[in-house]
PDB file of N, CA and C in Angstrom:
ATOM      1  N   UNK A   1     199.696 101.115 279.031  1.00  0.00           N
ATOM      2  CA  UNK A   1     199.017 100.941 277.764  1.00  0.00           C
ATOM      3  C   UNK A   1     197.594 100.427 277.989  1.00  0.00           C
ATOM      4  N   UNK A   2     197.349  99.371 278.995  1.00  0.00           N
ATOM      5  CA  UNK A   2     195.959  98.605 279.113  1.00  0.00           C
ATOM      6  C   UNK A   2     195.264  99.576 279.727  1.00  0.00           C
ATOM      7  N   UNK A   3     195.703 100.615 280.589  1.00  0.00           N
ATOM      8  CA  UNK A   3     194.703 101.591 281.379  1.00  0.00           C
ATOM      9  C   UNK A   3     194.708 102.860 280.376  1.00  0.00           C
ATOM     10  N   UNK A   4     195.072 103.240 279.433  1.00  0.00           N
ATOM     11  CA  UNK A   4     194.596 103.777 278.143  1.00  0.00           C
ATOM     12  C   UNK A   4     193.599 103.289 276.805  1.00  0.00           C
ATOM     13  N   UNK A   5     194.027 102.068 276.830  1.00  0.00           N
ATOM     14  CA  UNK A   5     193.218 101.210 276.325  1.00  0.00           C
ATOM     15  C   UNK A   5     191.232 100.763 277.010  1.00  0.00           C
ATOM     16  N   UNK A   6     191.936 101.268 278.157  1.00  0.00           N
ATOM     17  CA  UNK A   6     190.159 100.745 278.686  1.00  0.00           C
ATOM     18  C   UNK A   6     189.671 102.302 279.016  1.00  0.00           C
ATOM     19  N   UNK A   7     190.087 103.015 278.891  1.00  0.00           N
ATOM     20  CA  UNK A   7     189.771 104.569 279.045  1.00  0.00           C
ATOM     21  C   UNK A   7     189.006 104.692 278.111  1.00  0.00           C
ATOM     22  N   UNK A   8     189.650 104.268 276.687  1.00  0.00           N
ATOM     23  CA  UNK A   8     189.248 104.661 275.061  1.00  0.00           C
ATOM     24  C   UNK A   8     188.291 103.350 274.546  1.00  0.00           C
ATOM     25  N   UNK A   9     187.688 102.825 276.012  1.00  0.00           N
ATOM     26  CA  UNK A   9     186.310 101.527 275.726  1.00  0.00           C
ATOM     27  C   UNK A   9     186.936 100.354 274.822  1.00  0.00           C
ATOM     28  N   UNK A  10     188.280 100.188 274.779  1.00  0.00           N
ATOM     29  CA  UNK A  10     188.526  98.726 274.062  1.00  0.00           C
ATOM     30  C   UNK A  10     188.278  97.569 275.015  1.00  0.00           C
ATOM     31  N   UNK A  11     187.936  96.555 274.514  1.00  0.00           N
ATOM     32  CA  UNK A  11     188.226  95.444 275.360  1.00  0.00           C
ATOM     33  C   UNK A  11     189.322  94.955 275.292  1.00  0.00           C
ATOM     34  N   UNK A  12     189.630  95.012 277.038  1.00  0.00           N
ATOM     35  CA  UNK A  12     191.432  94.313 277.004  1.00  0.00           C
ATOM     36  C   UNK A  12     191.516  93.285 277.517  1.00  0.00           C
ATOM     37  N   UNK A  13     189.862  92.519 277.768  1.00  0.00           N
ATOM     38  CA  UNK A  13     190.086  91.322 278.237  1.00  0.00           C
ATOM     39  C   UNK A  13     191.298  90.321 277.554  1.00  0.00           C
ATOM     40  N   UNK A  14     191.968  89.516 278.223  1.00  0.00           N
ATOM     41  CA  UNK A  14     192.695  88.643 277.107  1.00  0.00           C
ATOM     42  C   UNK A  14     194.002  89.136 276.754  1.00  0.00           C
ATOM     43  N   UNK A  15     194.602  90.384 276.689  1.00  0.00           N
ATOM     44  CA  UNK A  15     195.504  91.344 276.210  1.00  0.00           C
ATOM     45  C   UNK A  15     196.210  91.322 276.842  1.00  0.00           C
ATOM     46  N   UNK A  16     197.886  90.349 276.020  1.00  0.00           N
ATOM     47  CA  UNK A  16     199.041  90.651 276.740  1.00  0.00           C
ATOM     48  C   UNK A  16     200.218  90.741 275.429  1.00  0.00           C
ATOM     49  N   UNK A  17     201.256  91.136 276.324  1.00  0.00           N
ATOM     50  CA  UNK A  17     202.568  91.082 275.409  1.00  0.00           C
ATOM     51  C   UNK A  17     203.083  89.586 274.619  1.00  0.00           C
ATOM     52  N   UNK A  18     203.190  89.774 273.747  1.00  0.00           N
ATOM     53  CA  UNK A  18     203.635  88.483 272.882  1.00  0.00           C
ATOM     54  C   UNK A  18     204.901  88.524 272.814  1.00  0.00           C
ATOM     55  N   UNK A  19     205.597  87.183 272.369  1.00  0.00           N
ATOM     56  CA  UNK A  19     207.057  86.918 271.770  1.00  0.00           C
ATOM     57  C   UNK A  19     206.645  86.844 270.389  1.00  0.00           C
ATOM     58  N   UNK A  20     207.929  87.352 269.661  1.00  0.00           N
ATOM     59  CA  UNK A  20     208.256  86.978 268.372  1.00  0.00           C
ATOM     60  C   UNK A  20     208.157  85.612 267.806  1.00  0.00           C
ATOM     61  N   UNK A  21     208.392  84.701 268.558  1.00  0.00           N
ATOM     62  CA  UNK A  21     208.543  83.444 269.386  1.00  0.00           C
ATOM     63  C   UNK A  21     207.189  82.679 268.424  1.00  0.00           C
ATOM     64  N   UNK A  22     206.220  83.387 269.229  1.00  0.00           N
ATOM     65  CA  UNK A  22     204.776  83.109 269.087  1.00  0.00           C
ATOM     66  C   UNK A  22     204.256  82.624 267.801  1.00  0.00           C
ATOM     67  N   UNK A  23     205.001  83.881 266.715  1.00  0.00           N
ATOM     68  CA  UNK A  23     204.320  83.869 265.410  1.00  0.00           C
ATOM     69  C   UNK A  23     204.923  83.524 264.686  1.00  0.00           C
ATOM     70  N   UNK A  24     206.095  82.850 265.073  1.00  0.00           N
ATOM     71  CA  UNK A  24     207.095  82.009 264.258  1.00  0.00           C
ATOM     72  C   UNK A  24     207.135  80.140 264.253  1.00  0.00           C
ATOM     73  N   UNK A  25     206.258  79.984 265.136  1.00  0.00           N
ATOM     74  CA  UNK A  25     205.819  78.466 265.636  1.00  0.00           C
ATOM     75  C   UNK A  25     205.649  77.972 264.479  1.00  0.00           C
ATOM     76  N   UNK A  26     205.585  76.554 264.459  1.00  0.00           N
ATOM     77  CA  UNK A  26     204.847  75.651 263.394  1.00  0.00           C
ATOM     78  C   UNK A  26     203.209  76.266 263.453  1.00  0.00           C
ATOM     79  N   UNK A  27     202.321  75.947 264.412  1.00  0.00           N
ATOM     80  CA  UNK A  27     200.953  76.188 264.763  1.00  0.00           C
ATOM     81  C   UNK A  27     200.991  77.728 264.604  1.00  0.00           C
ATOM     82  N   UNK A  28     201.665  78.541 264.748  1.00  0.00           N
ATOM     83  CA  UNK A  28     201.219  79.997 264.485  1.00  0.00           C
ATOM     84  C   UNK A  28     200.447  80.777 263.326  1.00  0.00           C
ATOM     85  N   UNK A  29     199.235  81.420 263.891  1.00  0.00           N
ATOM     86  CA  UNK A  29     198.536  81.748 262.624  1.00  0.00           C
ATOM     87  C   UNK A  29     199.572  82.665 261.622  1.00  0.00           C
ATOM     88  N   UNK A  30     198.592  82.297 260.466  1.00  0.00           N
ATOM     89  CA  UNK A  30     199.621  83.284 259.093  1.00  0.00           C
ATOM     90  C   UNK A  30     199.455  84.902 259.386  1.00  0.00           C
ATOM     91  N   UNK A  31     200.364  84.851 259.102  1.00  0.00           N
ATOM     92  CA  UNK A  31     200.130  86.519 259.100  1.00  0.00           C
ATOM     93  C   UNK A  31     200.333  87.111 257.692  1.00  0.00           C
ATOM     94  N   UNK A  32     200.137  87.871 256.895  1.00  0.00           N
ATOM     95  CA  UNK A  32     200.044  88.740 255.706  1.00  0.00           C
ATOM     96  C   UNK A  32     201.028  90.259 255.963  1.00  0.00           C
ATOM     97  N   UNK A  33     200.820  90.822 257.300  1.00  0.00           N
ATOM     98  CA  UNK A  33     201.439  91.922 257.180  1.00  0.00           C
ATOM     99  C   UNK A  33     201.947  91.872 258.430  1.00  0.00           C
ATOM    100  N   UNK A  34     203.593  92.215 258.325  1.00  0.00           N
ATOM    101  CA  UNK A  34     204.134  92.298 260.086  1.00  0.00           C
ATOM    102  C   UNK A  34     204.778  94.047 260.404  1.00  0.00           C
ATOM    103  N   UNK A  35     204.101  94.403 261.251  1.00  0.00           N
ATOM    104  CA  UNK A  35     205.073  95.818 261.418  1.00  0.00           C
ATOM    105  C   UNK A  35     205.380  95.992 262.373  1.00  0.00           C
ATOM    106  N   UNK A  36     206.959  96.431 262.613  1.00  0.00           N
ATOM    107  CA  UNK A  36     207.560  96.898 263.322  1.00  0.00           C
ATOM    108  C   UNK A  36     207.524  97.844 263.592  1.00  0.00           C
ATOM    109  N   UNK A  37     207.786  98.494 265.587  1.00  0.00           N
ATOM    110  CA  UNK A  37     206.834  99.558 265.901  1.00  0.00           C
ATOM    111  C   UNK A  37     208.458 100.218 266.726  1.00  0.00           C
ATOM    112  N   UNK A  38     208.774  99.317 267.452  1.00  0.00           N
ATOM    113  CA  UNK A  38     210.139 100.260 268.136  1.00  0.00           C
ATOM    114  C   UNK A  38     210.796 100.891 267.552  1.00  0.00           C
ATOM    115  N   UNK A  39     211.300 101.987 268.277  1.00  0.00           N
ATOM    116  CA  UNK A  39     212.350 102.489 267.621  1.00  0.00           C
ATOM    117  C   UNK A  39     213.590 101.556 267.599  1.00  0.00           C
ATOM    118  N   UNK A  40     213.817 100.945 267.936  1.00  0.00           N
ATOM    119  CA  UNK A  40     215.250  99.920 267.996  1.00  0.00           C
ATOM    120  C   UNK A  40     214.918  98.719 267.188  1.00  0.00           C
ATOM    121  N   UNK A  41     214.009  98.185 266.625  1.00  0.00           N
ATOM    122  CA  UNK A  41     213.831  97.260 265.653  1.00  0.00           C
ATOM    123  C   UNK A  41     213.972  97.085 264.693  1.00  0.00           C
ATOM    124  N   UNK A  42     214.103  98.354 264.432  1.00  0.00           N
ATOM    125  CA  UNK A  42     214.528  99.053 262.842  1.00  0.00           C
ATOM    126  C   UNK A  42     215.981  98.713 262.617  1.00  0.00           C
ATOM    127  N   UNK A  43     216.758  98.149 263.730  1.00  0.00           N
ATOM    128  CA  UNK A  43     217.883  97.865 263.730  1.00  0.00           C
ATOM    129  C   UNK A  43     218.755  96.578 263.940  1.00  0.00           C
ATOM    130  N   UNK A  44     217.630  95.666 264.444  1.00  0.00           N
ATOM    131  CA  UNK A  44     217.657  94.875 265.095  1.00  0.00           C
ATOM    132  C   UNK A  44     216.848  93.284 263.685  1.00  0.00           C
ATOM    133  N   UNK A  45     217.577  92.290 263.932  1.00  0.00           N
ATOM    134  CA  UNK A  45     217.471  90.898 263.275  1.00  0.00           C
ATOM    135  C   UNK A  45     216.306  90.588 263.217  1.00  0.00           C
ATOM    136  N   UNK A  46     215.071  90.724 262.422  1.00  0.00           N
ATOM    137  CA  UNK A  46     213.996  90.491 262.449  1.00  0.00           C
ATOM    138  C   UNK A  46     213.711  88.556 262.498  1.00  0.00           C
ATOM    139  N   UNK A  47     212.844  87.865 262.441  1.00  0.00           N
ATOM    140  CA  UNK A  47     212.896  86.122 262.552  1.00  0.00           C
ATOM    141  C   UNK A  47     212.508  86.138 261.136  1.00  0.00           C
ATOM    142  N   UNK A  48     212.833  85.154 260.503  1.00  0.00           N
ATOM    143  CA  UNK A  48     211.920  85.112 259.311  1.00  0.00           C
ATOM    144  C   UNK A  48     210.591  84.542 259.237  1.00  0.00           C
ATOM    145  N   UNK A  49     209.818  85.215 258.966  1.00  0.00           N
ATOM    146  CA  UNK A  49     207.959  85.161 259.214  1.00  0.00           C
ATOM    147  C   UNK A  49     207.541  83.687 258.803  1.00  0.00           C
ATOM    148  N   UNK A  50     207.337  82.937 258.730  1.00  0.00           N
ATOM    149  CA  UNK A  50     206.225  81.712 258.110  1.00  0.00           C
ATOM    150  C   UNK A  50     205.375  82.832 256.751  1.00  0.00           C
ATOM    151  N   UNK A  51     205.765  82.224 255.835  1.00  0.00           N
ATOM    152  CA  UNK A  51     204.396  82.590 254.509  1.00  0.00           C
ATOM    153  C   UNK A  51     205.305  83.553 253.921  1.00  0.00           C
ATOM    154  N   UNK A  52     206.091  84.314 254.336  1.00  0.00           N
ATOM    155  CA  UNK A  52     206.590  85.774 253.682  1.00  0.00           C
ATOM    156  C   UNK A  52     205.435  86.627 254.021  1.00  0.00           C
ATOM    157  N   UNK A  53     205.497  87.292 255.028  1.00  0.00           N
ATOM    158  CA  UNK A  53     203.879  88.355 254.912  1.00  0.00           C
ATOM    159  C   UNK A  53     205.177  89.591 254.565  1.00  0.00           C
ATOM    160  N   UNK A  54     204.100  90.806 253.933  1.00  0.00           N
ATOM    161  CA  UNK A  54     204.783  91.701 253.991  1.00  0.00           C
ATOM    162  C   UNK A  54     205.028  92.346 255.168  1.00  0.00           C
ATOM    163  N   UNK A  55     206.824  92.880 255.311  1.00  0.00           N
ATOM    164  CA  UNK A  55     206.922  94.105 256.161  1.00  0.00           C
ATOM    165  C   UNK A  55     206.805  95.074 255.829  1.00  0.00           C
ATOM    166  N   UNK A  56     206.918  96.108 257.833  1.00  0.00           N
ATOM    167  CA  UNK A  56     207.647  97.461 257.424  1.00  0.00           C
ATOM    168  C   UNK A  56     207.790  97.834 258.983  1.00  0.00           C
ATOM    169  N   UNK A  57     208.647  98.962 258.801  1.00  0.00           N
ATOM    170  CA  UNK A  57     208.547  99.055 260.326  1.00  0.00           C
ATOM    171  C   UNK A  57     208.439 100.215 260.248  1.00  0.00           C
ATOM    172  N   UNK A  58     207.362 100.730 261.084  1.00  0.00           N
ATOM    173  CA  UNK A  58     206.692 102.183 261.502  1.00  0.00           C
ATOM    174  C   UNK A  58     207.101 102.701 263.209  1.00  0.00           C
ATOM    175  N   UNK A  59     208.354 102.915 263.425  1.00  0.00           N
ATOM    176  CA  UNK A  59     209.254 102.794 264.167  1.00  0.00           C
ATOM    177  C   UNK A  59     208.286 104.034 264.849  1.00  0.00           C
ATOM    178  N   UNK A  60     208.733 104.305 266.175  1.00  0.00           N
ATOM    179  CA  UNK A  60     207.428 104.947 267.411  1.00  0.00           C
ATOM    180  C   UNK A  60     208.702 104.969 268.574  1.00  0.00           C
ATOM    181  N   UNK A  61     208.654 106.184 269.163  1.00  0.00           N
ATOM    182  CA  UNK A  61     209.038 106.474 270.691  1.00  0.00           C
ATOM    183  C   UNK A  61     208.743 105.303 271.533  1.00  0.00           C
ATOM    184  N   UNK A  62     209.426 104.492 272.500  1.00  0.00           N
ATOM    185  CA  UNK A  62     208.881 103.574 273.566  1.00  0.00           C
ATOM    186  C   UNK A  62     208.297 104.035 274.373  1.00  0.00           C
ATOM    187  N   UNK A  63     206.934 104.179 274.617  1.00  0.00           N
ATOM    188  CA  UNK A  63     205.817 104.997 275.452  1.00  0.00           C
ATOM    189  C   UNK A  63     206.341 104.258 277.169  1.00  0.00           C
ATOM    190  N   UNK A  64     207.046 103.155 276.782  1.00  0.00           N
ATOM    191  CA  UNK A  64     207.418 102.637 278.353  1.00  0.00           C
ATOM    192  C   UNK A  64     208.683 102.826 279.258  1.00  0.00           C
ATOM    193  N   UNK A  65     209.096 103.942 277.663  1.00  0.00           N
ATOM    194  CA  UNK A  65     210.912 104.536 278.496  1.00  0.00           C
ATOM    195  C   UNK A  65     210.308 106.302 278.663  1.00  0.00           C
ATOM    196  N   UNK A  66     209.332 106.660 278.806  1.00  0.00           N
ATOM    197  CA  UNK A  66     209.000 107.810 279.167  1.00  0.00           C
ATOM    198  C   UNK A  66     209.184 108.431 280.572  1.00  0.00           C
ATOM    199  N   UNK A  67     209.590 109.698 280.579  1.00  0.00           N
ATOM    200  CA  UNK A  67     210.249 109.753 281.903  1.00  0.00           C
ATOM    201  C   UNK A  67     208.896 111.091 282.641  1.00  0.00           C
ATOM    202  N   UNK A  68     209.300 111.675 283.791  1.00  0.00           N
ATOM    203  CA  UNK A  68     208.314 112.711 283.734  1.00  0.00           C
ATOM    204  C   UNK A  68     206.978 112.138 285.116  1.00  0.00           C
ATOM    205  N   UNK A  69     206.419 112.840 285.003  1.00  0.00           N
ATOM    206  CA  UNK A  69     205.253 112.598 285.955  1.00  0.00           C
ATOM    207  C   UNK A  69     204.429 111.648 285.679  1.00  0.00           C
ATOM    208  N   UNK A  70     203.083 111.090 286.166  1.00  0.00           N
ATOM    209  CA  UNK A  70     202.048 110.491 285.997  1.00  0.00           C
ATOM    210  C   UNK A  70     201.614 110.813 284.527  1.00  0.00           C
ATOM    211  N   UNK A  71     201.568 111.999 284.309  1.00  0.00           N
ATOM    212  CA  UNK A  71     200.902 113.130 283.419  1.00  0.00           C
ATOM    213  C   UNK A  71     201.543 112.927 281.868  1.00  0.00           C
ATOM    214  N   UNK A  72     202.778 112.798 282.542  1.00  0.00           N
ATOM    215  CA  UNK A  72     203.632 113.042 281.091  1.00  0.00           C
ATOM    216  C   UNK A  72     203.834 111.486 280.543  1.00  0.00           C
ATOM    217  N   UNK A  73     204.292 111.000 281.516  1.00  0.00           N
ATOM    218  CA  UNK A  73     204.085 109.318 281.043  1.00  0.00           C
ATOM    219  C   UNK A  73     202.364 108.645 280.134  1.00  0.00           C
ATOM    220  N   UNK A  74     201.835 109.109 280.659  1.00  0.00           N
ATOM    221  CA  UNK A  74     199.943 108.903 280.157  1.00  0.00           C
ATOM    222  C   UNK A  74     200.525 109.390 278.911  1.00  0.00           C
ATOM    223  N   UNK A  75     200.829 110.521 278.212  1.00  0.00           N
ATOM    224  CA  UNK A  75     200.930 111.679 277.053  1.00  0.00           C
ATOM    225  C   UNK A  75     201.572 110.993 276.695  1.00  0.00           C
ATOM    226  N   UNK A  76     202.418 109.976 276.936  1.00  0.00           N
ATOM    227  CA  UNK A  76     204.194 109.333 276.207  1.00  0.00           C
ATOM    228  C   UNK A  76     203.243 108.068 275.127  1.00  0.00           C
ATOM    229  N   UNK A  77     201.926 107.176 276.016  1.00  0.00           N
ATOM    230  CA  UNK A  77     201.349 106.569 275.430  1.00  0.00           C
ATOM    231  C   UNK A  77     199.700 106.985 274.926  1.00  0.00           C
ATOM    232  N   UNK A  78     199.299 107.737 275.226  1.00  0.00           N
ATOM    233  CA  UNK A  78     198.362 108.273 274.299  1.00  0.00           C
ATOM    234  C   UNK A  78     199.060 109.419 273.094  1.00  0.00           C
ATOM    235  N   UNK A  79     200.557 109.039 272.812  1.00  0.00           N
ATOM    236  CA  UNK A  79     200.923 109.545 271.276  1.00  0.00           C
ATOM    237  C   UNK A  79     201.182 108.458 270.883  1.00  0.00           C
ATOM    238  N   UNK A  80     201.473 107.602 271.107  1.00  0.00           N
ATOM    239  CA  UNK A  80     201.976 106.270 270.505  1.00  0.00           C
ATOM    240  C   UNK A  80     200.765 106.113 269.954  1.00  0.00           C
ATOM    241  N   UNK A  81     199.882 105.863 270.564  1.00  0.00           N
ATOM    242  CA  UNK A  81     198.215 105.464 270.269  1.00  0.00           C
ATOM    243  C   UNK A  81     197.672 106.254 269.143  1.00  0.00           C
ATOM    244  N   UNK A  82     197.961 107.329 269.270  1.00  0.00           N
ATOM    245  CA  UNK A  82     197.838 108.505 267.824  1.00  0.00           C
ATOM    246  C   UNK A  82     198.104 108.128 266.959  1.00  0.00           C
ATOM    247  N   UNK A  83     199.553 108.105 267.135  1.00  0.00           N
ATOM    248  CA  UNK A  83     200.680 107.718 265.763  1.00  0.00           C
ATOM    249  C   UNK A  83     200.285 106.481 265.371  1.00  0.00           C
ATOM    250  N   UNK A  84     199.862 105.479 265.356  1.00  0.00           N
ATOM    251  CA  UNK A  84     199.460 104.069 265.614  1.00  0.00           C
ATOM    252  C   UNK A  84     197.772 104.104 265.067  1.00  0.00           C
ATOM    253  N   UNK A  85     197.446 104.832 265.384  1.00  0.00           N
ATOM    254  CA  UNK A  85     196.047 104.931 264.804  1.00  0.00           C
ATOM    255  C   UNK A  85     195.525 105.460 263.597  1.00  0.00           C
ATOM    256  N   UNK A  86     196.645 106.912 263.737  1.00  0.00           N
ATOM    257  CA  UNK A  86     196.607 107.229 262.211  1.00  0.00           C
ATOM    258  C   UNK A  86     197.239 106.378 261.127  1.00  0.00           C
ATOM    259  N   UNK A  87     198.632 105.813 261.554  1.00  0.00           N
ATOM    260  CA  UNK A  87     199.047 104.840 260.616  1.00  0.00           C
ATOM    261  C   UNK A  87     198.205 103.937 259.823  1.00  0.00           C
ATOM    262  N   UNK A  88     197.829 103.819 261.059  1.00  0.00           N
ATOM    263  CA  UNK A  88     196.488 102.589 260.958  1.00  0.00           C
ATOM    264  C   UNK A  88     195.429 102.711 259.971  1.00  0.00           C
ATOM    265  N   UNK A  89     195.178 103.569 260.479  1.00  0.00           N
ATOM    266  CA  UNK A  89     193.947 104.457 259.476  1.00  0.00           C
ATOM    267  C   UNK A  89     194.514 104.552 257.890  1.00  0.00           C
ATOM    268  N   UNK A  90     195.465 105.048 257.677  1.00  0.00           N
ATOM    269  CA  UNK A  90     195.858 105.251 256.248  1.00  0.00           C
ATOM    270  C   UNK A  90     196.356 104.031 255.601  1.00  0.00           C
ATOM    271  N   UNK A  91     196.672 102.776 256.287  1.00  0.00           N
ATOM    272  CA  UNK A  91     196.947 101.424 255.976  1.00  0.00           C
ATOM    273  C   UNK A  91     195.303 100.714 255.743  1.00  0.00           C
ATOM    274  N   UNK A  92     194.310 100.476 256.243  1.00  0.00           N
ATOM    275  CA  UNK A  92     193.247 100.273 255.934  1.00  0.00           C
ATOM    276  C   UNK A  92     192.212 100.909 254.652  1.00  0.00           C
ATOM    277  N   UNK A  93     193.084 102.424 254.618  1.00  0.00           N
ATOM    278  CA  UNK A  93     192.911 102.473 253.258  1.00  0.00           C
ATOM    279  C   UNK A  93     193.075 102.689 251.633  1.00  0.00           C
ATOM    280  N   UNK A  94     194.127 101.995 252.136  1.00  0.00           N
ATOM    281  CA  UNK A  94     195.082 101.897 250.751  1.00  0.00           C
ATOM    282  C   UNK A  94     193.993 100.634 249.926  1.00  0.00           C
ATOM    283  N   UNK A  95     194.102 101.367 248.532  1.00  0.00           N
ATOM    284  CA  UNK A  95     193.634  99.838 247.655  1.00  0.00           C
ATOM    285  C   UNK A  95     194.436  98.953 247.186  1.00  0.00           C
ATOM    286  N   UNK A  96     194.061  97.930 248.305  1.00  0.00           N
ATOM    287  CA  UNK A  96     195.538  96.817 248.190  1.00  0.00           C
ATOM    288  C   UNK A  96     195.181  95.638 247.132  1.00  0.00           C
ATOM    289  N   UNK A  97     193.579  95.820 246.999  1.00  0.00           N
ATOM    290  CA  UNK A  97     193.152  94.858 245.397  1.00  0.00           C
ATOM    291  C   UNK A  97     194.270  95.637 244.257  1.00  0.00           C
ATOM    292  N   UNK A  98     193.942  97.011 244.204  1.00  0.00           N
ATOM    293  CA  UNK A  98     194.733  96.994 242.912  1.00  0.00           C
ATOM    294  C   UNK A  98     195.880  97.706 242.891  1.00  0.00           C
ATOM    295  N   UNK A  99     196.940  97.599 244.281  1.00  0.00           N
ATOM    296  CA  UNK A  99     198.445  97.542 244.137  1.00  0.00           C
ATOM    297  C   UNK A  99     199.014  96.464 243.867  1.00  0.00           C
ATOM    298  N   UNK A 100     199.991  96.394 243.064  1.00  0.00           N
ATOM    299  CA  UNK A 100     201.123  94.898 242.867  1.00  0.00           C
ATOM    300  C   UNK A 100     201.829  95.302 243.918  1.00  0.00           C
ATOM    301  N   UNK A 101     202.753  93.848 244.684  1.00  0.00           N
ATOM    302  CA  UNK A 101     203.252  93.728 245.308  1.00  0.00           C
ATOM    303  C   UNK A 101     204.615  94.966 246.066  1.00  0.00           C
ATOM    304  N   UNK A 102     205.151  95.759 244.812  1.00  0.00           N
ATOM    305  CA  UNK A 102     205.947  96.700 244.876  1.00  0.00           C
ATOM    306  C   UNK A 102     205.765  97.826 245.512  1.00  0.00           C
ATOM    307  N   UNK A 103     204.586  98.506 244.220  1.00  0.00           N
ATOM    308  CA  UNK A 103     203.681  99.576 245.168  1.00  0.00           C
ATOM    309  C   UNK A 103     203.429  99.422 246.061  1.00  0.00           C
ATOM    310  N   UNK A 104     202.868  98.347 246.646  1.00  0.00           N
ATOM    311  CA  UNK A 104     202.179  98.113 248.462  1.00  0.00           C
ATOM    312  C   UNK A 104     203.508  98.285 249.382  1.00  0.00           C
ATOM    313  N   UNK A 105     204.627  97.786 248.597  1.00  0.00           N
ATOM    314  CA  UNK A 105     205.252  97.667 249.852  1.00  0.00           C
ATOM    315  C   UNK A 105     206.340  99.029 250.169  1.00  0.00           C
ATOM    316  N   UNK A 106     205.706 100.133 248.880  1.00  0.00           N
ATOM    317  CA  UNK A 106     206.399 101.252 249.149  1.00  0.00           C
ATOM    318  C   UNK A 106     205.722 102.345 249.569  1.00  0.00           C
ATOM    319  N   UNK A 107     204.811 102.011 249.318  1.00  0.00           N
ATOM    320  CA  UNK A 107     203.129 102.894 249.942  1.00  0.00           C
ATOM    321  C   UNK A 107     203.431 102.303 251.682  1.00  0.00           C
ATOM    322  N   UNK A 108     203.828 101.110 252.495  1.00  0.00           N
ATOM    323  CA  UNK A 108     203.882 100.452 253.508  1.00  0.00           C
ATOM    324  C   UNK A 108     204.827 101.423 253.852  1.00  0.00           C
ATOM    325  N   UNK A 109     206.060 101.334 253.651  1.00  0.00           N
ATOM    326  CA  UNK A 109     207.098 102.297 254.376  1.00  0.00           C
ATOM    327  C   UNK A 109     207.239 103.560 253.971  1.00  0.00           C
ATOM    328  N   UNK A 110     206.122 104.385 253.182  1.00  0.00           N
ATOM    329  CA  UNK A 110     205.871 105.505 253.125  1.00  0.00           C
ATOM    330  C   UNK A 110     205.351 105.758 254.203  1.00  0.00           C
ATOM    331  N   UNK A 111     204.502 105.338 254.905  1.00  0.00           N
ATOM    332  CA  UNK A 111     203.682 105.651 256.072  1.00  0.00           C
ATOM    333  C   UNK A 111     204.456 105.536 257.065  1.00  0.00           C
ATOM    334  N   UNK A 112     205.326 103.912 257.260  1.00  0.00           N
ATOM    335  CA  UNK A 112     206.077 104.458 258.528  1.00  0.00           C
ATOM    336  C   UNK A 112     207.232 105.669 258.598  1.00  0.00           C
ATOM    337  N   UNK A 113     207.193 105.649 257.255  1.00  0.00           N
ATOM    338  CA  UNK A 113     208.310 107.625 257.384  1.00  0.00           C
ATOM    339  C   UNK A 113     207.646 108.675 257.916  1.00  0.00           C
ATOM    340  N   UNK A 114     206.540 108.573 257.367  1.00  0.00           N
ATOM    341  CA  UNK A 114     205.305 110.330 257.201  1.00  0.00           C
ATOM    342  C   UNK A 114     205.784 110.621 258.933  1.00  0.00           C
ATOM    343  N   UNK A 115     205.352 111.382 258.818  1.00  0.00           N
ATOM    344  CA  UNK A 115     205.210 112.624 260.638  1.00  0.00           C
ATOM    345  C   UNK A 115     203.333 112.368 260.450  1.00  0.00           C
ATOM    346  N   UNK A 116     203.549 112.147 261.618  1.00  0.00           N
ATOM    347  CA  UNK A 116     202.041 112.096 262.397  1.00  0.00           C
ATOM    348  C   UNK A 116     202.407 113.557 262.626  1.00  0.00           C
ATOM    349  N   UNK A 117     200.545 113.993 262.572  1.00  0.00           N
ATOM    350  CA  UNK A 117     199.636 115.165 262.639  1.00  0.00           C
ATOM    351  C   UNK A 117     199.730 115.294 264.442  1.00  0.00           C
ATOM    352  N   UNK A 118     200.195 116.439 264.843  1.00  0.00           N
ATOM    353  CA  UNK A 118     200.139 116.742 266.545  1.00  0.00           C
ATOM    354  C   UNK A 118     198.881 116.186 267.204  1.00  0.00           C
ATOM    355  N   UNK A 119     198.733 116.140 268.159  1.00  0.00           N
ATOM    356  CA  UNK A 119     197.928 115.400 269.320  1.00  0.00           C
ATOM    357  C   UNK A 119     196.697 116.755 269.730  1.00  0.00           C
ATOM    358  N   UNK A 120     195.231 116.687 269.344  1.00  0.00           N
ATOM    359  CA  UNK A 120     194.752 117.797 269.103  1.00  0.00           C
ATOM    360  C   UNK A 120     193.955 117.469 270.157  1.00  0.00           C
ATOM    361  N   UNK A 121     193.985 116.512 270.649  1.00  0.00           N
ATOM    362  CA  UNK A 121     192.943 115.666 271.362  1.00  0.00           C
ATOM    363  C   UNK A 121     193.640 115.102 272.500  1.00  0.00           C
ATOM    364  N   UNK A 122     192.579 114.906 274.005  1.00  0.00           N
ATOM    365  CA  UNK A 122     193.370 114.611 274.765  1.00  0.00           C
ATOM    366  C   UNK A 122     192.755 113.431 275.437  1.00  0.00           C
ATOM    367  N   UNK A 123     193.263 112.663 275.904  1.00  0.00           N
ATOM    368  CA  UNK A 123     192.856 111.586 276.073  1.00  0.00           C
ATOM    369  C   UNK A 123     193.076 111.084 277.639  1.00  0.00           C
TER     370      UNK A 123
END
């Protein structure tokens, strides 16, 4: 993931895997929105958040159980990165001033249902 990440010019200084752990602390910043990305989480006992932020889980292939060559493994996580970006993209622009709480949070797991657009681009 970090050698895709610095391919596509992010800074990964600093960038590691977190616990659930983390954002459930007393001291843990608030969070507003939590999403779930595995495919197995969707199944699995979520913690209960500090604040109530909204969920959803936008459940994704594990780019790190990819099997296959050099080649195909790279492709396993530059779709994740797709799928993840477009999500992304259509979550940033939802107008969340003027959804009530309901709408947002069905517009939220509308997106993690949708089918991502094929990989047109190669990375």
């Amino acid at each position: 993931a970090l050698s895709l990440l610095q391919r596509l010019n992010y800074d990964t200084k600093g960038l590691r895997s977190k616990s659930w752990q983390e954002f459930t602390a007393p001291e843990a910043p608030a969070l507003d929105f939590v999403f779930t990305v595995c495919d197995d989480a969707a199944n699995e006992v979520c913690p209960v958040w500090p604040g109530q932020p909204m969920t959803a889980h936008w459940g994704l292939p594990d780019p790190s159980m990819a099997t296959g060559n050099e080649a195909e493994r790279a492709f396993a996580f530059a779709d994740a990165h797709r799928m993840l970006n477009q999500r992304i993209g259509i979550f940033v622009s939802l107008p969340l001033s003027s959804l009530d709480k309901l709408s947002l949070q069905r517009r939220l797991d509308e997106i993690g249902r949708a089918k991502s657009r094929p990989s047109s681009q190669k990375v």
